[in-house]
C-alpha atoms as a PDB file:
ATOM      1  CA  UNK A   1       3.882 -38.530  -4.217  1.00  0.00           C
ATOM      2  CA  UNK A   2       1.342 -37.066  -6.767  1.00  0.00           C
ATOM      3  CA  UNK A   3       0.475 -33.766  -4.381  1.00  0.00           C
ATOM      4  CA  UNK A   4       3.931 -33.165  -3.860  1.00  0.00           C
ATOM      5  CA  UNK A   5       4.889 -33.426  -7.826  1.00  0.00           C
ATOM      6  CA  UNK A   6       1.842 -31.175  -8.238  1.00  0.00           C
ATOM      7  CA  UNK A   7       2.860 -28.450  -5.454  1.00  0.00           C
ATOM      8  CA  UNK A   8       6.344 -28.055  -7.351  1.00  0.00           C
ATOM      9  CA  UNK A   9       4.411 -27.746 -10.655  1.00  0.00           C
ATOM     10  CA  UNK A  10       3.208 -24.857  -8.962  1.00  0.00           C
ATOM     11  CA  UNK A  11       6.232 -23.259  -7.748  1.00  0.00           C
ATOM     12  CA  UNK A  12       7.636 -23.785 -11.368  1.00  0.00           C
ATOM     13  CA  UNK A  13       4.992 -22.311 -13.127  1.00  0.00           C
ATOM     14  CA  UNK A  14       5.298 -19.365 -10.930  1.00  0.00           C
ATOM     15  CA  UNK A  15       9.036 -18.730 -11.922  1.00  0.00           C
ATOM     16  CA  UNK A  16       8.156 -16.788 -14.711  1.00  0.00           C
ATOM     17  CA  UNK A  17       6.365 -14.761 -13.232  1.00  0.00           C
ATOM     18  CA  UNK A  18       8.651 -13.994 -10.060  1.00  0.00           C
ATOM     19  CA  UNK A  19      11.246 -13.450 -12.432  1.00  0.00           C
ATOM     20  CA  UNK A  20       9.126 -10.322 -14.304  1.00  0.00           C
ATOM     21  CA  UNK A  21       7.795  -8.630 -11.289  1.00  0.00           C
ATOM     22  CA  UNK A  22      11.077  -8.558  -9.288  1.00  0.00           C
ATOM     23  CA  UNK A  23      11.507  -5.145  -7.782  1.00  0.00           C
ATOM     24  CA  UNK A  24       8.785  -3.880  -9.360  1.00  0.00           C
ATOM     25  CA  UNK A  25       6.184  -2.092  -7.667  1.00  0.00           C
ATOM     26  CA  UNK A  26       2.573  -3.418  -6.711  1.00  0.00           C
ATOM     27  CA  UNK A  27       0.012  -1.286  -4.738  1.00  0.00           C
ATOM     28  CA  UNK A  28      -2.374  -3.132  -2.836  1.00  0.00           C
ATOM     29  CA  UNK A  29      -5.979  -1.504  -1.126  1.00  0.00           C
ATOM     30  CA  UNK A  30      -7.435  -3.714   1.552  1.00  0.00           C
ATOM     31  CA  UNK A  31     -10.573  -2.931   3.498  1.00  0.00           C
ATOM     32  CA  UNK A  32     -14.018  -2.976   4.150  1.00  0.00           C
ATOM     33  CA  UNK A  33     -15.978  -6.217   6.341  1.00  0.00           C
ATOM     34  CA  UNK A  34     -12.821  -8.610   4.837  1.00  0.00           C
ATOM     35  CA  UNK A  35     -10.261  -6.374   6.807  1.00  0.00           C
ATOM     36  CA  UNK A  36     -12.058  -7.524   9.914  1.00  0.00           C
ATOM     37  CA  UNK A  37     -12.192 -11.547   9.122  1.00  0.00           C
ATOM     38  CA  UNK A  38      -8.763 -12.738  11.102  1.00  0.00           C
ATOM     39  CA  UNK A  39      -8.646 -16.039   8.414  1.00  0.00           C
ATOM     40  CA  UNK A  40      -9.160 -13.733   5.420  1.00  0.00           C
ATOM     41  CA  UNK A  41      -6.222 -10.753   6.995  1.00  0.00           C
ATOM     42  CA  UNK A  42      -4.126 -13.801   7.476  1.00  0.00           C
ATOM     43  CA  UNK A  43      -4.019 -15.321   4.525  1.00  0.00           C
ATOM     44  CA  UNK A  44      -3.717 -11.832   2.581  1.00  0.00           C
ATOM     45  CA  UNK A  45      -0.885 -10.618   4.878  1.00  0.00           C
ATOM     46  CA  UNK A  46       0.587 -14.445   4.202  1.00  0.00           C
ATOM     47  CA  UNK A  47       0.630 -13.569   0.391  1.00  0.00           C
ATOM     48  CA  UNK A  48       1.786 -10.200   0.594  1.00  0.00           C
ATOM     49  CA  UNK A  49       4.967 -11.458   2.874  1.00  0.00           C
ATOM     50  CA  UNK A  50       5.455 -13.949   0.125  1.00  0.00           C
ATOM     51  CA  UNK A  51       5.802 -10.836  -2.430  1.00  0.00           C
ATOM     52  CA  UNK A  52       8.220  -9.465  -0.209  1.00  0.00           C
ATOM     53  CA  UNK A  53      10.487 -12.303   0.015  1.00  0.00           C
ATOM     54  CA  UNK A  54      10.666 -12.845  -4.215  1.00  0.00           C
ATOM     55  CA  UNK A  55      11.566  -9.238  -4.279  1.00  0.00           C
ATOM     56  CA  UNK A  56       8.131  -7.396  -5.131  1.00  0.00           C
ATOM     57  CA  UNK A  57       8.724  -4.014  -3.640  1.00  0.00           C
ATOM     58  CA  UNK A  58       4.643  -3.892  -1.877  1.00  0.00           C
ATOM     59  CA  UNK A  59       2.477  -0.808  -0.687  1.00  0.00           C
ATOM     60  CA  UNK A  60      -0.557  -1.834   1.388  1.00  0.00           C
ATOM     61  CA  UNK A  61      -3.117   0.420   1.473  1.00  0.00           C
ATOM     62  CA  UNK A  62      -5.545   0.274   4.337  1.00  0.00           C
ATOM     63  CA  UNK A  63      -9.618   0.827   4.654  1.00  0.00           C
ATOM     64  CA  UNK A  64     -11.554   1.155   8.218  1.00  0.00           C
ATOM     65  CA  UNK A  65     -14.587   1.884   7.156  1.00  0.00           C
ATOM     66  CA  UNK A  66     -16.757  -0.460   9.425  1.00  0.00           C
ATOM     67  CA  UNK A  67     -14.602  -0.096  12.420  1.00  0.00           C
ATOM     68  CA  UNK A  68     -15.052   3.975  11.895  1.00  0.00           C
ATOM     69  CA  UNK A  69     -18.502   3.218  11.489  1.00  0.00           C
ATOM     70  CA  UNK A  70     -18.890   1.203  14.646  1.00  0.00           C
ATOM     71  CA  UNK A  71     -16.717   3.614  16.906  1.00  0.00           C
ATOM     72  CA  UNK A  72     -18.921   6.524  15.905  1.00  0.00           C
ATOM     73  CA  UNK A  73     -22.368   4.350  16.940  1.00  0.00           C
ATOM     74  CA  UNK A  74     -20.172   3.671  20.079  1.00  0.00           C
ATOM     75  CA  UNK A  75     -19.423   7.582  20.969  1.00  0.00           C
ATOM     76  CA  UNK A  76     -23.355   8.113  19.548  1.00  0.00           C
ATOM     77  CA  UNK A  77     -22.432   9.869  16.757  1.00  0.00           C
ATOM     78  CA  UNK A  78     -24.596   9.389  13.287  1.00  0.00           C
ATOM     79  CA  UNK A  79     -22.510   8.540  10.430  1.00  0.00           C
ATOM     80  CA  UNK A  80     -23.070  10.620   7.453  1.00  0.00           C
ATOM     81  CA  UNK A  81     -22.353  10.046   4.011  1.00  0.00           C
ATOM     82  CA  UNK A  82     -22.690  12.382   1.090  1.00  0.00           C
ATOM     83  CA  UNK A  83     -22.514  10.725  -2.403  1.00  0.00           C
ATOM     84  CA  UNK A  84     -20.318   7.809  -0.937  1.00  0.00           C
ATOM     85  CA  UNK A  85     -17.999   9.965   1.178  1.00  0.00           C
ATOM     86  CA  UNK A  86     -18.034   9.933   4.911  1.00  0.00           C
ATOM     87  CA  UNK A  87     -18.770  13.874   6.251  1.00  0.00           C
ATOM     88  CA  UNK A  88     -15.874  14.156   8.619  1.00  0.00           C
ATOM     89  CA  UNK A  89     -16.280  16.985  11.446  1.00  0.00           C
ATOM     90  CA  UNK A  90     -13.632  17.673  13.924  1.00  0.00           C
ATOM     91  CA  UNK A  91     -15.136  15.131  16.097  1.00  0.00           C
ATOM     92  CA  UNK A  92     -15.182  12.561  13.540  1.00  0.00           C
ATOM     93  CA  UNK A  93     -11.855  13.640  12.216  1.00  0.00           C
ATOM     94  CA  UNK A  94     -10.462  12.454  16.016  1.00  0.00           C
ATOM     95  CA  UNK A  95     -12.087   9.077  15.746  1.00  0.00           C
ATOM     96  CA  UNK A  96     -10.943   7.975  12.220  1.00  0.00           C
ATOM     97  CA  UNK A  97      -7.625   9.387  12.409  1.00  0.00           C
ATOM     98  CA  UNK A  98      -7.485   6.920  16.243  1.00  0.00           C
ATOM     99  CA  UNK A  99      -9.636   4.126  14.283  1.00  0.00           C
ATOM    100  CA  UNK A 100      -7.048   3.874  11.583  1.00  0.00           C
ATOM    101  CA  UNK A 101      -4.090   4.249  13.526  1.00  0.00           C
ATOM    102  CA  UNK A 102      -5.304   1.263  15.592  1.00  0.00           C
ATOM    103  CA  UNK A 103      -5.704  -0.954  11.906  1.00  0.00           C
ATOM    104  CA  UNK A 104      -2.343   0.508  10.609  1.00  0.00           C
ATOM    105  CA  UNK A 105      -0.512  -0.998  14.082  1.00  0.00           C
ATOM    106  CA  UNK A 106      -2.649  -4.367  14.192  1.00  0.00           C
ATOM    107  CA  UNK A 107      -1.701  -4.750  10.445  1.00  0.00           C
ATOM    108  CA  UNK A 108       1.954  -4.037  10.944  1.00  0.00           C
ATOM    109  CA  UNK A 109       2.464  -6.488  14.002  1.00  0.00           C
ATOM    110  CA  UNK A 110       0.184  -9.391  11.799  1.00  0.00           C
ATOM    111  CA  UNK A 111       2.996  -8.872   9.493  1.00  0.00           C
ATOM    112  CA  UNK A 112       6.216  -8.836  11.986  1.00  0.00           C
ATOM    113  CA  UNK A 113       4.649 -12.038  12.953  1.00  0.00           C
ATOM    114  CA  UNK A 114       4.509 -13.872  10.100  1.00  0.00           C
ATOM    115  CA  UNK A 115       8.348 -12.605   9.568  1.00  0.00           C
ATOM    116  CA  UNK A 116       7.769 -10.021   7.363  1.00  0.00           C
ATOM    117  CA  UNK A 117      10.026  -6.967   7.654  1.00  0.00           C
ATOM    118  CA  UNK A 118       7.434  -3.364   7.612  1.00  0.00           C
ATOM    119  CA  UNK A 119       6.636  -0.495   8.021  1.00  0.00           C
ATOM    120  CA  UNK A 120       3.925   1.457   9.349  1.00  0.00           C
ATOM    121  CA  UNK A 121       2.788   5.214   7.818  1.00  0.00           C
ATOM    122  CA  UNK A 122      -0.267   7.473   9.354  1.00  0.00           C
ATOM    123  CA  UNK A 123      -1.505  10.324   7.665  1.00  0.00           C
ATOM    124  CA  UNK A 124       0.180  12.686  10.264  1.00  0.00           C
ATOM    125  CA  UNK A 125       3.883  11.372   8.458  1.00  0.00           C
ATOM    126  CA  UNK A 126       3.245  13.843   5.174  1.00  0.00           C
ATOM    127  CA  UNK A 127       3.091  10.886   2.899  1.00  0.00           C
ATOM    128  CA  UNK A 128      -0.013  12.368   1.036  1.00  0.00           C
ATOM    129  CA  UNK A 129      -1.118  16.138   0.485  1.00  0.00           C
ATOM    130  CA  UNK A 130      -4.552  17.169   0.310  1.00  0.00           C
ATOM    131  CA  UNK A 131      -6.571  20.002  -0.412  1.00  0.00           C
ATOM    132  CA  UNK A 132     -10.293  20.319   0.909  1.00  0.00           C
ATOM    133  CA  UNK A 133     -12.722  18.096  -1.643  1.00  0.00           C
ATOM    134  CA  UNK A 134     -15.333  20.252  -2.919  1.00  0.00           C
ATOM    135  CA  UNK A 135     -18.589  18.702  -3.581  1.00  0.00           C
ATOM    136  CA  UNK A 136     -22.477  20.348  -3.767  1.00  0.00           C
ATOM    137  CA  UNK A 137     -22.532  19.414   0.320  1.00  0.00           C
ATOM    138  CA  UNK A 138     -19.709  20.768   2.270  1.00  0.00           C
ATOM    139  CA  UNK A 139     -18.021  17.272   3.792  1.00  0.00           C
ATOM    140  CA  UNK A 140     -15.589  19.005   6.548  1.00  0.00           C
ATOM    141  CA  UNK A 141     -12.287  17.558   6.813  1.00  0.00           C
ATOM    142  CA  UNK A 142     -12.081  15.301   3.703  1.00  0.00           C
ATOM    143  CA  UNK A 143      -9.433  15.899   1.372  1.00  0.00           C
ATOM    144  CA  UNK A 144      -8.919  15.498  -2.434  1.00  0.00           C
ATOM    145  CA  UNK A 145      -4.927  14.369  -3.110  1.00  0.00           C
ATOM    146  CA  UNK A 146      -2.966  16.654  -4.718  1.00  0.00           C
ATOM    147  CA  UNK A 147       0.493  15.130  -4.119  1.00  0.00           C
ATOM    148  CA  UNK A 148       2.320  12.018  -3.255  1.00  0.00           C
ATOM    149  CA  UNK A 149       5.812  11.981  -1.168  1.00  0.00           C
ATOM    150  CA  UNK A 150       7.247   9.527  -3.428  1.00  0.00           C
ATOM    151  CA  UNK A 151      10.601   9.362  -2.032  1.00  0.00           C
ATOM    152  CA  UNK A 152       9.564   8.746   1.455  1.00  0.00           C
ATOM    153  CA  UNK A 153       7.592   5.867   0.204  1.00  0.00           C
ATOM    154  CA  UNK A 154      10.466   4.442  -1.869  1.00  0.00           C
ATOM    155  CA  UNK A 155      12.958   4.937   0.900  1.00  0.00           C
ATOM    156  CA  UNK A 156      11.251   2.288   2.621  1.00  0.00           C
ATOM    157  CA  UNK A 157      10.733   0.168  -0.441  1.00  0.00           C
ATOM    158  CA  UNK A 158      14.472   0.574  -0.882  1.00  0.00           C
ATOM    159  CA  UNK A 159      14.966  -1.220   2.331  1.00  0.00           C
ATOM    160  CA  UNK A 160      13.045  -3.967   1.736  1.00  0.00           C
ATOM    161  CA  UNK A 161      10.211  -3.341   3.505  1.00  0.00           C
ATOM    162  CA  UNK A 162       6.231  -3.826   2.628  1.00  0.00           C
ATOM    163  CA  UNK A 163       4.541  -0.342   3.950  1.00  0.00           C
ATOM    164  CA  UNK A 164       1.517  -0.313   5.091  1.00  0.00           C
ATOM    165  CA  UNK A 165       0.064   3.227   4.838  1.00  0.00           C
ATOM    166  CA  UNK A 166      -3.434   4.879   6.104  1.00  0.00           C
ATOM    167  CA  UNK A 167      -5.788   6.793   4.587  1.00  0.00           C
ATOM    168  CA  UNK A 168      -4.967  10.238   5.377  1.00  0.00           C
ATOM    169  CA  UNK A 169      -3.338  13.008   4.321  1.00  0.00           C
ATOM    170  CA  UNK A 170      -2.154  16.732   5.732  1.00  0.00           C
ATOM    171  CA  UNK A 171      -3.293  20.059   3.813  1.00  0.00           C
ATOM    172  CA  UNK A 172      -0.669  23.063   3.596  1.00  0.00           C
ATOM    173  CA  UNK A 173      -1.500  24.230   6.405  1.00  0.00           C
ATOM    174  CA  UNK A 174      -0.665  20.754   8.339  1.00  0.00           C
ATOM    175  CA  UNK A 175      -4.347  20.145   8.417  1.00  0.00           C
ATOM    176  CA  UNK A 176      -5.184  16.321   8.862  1.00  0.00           C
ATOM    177  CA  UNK A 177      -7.816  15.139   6.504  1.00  0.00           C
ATOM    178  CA  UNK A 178      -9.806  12.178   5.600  1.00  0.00           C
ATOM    179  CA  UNK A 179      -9.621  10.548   1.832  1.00  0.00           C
ATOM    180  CA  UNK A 180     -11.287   7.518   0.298  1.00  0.00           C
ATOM    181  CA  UNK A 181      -9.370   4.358   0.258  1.00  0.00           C
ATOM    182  CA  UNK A 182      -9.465   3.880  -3.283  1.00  0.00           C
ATOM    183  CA  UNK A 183      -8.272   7.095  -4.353  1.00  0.00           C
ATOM    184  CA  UNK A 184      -5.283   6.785  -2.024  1.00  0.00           C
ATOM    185  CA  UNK A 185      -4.357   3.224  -3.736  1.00  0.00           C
ATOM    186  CA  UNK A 186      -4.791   4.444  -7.149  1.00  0.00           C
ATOM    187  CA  UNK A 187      -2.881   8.070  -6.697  1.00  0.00           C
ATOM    188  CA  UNK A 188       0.091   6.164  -5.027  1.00  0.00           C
ATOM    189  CA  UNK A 189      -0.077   3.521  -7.956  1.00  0.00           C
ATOM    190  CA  UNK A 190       0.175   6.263 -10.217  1.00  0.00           C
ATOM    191  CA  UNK A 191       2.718   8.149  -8.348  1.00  0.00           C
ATOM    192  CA  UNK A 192       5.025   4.961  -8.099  1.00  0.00           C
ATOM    193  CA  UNK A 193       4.584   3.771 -11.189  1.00  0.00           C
ATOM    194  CA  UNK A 194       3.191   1.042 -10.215  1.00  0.00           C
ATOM    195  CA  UNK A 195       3.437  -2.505 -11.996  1.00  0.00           C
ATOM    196  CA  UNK A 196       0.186  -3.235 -10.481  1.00  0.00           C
ATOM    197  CA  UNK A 197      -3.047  -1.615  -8.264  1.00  0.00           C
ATOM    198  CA  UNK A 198      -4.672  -4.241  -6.948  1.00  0.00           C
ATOM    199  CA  UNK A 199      -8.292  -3.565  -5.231  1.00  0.00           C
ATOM    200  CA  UNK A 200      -9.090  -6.837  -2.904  1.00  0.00           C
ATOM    201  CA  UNK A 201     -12.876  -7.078  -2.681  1.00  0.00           C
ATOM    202  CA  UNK A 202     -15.738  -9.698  -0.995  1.00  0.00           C
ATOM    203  CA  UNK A 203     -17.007 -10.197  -4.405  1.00  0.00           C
ATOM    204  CA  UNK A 204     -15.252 -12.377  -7.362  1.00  0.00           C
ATOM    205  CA  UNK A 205     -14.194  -9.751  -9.395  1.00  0.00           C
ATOM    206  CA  UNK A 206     -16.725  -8.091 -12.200  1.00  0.00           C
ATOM    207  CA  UNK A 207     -19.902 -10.071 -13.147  1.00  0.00           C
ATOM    208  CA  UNK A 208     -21.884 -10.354 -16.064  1.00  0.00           C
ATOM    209  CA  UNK A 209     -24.797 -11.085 -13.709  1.00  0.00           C
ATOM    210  CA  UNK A 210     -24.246 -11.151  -9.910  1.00  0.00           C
ATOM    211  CA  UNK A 211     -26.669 -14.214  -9.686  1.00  0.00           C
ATOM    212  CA  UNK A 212     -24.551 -15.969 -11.679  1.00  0.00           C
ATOM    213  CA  UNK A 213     -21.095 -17.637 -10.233  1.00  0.00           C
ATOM    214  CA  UNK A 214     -20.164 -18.295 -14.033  1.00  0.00           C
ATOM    215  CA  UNK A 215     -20.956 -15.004 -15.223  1.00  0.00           C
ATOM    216  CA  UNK A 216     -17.540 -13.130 -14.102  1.00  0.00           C
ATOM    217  CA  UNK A 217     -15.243 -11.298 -16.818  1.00  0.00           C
ATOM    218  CA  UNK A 218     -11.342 -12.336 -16.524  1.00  0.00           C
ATOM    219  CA  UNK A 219     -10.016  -8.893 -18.150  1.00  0.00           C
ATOM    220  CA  UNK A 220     -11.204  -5.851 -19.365  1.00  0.00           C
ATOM    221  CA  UNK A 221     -10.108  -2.151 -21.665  1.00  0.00           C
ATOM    222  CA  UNK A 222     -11.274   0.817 -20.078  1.00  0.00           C
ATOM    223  CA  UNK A 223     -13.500   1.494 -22.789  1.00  0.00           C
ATOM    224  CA  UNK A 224     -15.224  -1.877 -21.917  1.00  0.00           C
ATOM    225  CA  UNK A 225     -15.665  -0.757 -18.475  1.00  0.00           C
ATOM    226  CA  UNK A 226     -17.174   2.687 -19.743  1.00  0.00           C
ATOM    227  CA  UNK A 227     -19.684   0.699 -21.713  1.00  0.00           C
ATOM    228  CA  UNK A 228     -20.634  -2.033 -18.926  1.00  0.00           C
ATOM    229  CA  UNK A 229     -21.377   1.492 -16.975  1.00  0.00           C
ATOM    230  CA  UNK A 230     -23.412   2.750 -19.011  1.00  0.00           C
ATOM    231  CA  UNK A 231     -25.781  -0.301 -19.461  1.00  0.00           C
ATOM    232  CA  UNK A 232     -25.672  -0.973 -15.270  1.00  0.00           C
ATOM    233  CA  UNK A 233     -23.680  -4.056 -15.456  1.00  0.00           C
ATOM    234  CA  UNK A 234     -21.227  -2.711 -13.665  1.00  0.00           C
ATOM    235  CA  UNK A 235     -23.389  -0.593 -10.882  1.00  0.00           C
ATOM    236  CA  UNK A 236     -23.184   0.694  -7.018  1.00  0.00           C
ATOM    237  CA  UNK A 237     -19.734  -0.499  -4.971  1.00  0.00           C
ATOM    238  CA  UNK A 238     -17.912  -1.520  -8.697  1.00  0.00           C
ATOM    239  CA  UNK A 239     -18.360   1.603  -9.989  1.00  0.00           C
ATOM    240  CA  UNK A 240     -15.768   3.705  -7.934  1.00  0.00           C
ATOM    241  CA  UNK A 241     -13.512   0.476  -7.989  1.00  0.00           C
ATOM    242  CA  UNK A 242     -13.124   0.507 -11.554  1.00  0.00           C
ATOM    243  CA  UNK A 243     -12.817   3.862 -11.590  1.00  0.00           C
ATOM    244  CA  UNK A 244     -10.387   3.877  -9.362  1.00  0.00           C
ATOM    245  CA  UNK A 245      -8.418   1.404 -11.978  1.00  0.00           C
ATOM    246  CA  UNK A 246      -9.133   3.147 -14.765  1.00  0.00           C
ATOM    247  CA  UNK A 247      -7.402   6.191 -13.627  1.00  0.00           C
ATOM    248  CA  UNK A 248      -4.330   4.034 -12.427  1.00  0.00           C
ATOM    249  CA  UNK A 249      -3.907   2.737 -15.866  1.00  0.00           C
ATOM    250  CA  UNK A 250      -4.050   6.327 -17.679  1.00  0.00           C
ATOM    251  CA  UNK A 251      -1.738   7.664 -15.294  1.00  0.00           C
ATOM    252  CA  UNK A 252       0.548   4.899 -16.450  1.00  0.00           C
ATOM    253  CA  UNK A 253       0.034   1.864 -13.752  1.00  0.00           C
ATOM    254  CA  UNK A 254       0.640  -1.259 -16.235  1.00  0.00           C
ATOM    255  CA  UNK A 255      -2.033  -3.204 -15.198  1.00  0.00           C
ATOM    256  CA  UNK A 256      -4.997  -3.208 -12.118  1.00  0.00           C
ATOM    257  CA  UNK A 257      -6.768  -6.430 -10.967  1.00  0.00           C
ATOM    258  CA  UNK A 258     -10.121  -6.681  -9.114  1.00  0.00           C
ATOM    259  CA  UNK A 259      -9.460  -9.824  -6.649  1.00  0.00           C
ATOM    260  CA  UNK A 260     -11.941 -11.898  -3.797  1.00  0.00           C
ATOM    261  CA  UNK A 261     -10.123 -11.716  -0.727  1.00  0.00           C
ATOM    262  CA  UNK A 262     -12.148 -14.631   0.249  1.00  0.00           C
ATOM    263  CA  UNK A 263     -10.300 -17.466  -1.721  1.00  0.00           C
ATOM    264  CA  UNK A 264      -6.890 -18.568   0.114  1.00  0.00           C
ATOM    265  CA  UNK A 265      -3.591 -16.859  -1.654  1.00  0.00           C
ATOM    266  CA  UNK A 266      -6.268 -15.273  -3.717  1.00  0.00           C
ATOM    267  CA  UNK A 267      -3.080 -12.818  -4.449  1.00  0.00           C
ATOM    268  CA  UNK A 268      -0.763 -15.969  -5.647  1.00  0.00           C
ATOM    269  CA  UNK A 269      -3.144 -17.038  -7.766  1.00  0.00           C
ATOM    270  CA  UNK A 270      -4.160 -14.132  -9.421  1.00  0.00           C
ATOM    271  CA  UNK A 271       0.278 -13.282  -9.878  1.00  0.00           C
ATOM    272  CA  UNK A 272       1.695 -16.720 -10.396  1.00  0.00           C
ATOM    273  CA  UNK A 273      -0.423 -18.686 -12.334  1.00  0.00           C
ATOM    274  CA  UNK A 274      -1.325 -18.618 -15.560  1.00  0.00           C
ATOM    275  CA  UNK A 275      -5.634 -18.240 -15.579  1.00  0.00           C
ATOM    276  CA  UNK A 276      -5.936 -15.886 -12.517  1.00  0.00           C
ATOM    277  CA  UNK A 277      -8.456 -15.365 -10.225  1.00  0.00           C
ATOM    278  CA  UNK A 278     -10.094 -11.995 -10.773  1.00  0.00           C
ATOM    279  CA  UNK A 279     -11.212  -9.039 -13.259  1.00  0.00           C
ATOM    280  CA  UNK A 280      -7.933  -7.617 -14.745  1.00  0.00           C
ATOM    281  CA  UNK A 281      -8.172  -4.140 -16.219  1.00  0.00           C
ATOM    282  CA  UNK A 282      -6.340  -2.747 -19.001  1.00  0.00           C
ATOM    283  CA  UNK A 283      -5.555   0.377 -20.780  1.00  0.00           C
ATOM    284  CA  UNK A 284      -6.535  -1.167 -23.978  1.00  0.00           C
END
């Protein structure tokens, strides 16, 4: 009798917080090796059906990375990155676009099956407008966002559904191009006004010192986040995640959370209880 008095100490705790996030939109980026673990996809997909059905209007943004990666040692082509960007040639281009369209579909029938009601978007479905990224190495078909279709994305928000859109986007001259994961997240946070960006990692959230399991910080400013930066706390991988929320908040998302995919309902935890789970990130 004790669990069961517990698990509804739960569900009232979370009221609260169902009752402030109701319609509201949250902006979720999922990828990397923990898109690939069936338990972990399961149990995030599980959560993000449960936002759905207490009225949290949900965007899924979807990586590939590794799957990209692998398809290109397949076809013996040599992946090539330039400052943390994948160089994207027209053959390349071919294989991500088919590589993601392949995660966007397995993602969208994970979610049908765990009743969910969703929607699917590609890059081809002028959701997000790119123009060429300019960097010191020319990186082919990679594109820096100028522009999010918001109303196609809220049409589909309107109906209920969680949409699960790819990393791509089309130039002006309906050129497909590549864009990092992050940047996609965080633009579409911005554009949607977001309530929340959240950035689901394999790591706990924001550590002090990665050797230690006690050493992880529950919420941050942005100007704490410049200053970890600056003396390599935060370093590598973090960097262009906090970034990434850093420039959510300032273009007006309320609030961004760093979260381990790897702990079950890391998402319900982090939402509907009162310590969390991960790094939150605030303006200030």
């Amino acid at each position: 009798m004790e669990e069961f008095i517990q698990k509804a100490n739960i569900l009232i705790e979370a009221i609260p917080y169902i009752h402030a996030f109701r319609q509201k939109v949250f902006v979720i980026k999922y990828g990397g090796s923990i898109l690939d673990n069936d338990t972990i996809r399961r149990n995030v997909l599980e959560d993000i059906v449960f936002l759905s059905y207490v009225g949290i209007r949900t965007i899924l943004v979807h990586g590939g990375g590794p799957h990209i990666s692998t398809r290109l040692k397949e076809e013996g082509i040599k992946s090539e990155f330039h400052e943390g960007i994948r160089v994207t040639d027209k053959e390349t281009l071919a294989i991500v676009s088919e590589e993601l369209g392949k995660l966007n579909r397995r993602i969208v029938k994970e979610i049908k099956e765990l009743k969910g009601d969703v929607t699917g978007l590609s890059g081809e479905e002028n959701i997000i407008y790119v123009e060429k990224r300019k960097a010191a190495k020319d990186l082919g078909f990679v594109g820096s966002i100028t522009s999010i279709n918001r109303q196609a994305l809220e049409k589909h928000l309107k109906r209920g559904y969680i949409t699960v859109v790819s990393p791509m986007g089309v130039s002006e001259e309906k050129q497909l191009h590549n864009i990092n994961a992050d940047e996609v997240a965080s633009a579409i946070a911005n554009s949607m006004e977001a309530e929340k960006l959240v950035l689901l990692t394999n790591v706990q959230g924001v550590m002090r010192n990665p050797e230690d399991a006690e050493s992880m910080i529950s919420t941050l400013t942005i100007a704490e986040v410049e200053d970890l930066i600056k003396l390599n706390v935060i370093h590598g991988g973090m960097i262009p995640k906090v970034r990434s929320c850093t420039e959510a908040l300032l273009g007006g998302v309320q609030k961004t959370h760093i979260v381990d995919a790897r702990i079950q309902h890391a998402l319900l935890l982090e939402f509907f209880t009162n310590r969390g789970i991960g790094t939150q990130i605030l303006k200030g």
